[in-house]
Protein backbone atom coordinates (compact mmCIF):
# COMPACT_ATOMS: atom_id res chain seq x y z
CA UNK A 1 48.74 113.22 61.54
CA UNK A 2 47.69 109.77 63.17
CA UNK A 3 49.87 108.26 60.69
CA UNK A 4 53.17 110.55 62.07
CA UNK A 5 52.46 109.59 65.77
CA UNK A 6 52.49 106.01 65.20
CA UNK A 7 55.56 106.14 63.49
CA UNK A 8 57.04 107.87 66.26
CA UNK A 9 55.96 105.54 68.62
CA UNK A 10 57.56 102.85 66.80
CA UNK A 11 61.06 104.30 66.58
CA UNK A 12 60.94 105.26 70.21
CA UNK A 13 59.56 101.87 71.05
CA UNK A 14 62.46 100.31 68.65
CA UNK A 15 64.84 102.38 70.59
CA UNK A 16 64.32 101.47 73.79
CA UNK A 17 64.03 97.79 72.99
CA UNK A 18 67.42 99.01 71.86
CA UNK A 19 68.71 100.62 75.03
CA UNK A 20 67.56 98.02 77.23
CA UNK A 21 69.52 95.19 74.97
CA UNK A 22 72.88 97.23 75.60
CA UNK A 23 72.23 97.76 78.85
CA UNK A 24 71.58 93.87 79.50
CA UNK A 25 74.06 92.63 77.10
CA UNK A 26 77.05 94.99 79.06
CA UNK A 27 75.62 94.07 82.42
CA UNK A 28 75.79 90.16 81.14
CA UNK A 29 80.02 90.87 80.30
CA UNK A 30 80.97 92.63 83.12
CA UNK A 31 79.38 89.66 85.24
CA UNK A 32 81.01 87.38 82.84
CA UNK A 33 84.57 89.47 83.64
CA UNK A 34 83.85 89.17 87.30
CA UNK A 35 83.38 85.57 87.13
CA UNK A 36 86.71 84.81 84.99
């Protein structure tokens, strides 16, 4: 059972490492756009 829940954590910790990369990364272009 302890074994299940850590491996959840880690995929919802993986995911929203995930998320917040997108998130940055598309922020970081449309400043990018707004600058060219």
């Amino acid at each position: 059972m302890a074994k299940i829940c850590l491996m959840v954590g880690k995929v919802m910790t993986a995911y929203l490492v995930l998320e917040a990369t997108t998130s940055f990364m598309v922020r970081l272009e449309t400043i990018s756009y707004q600058v060219i």
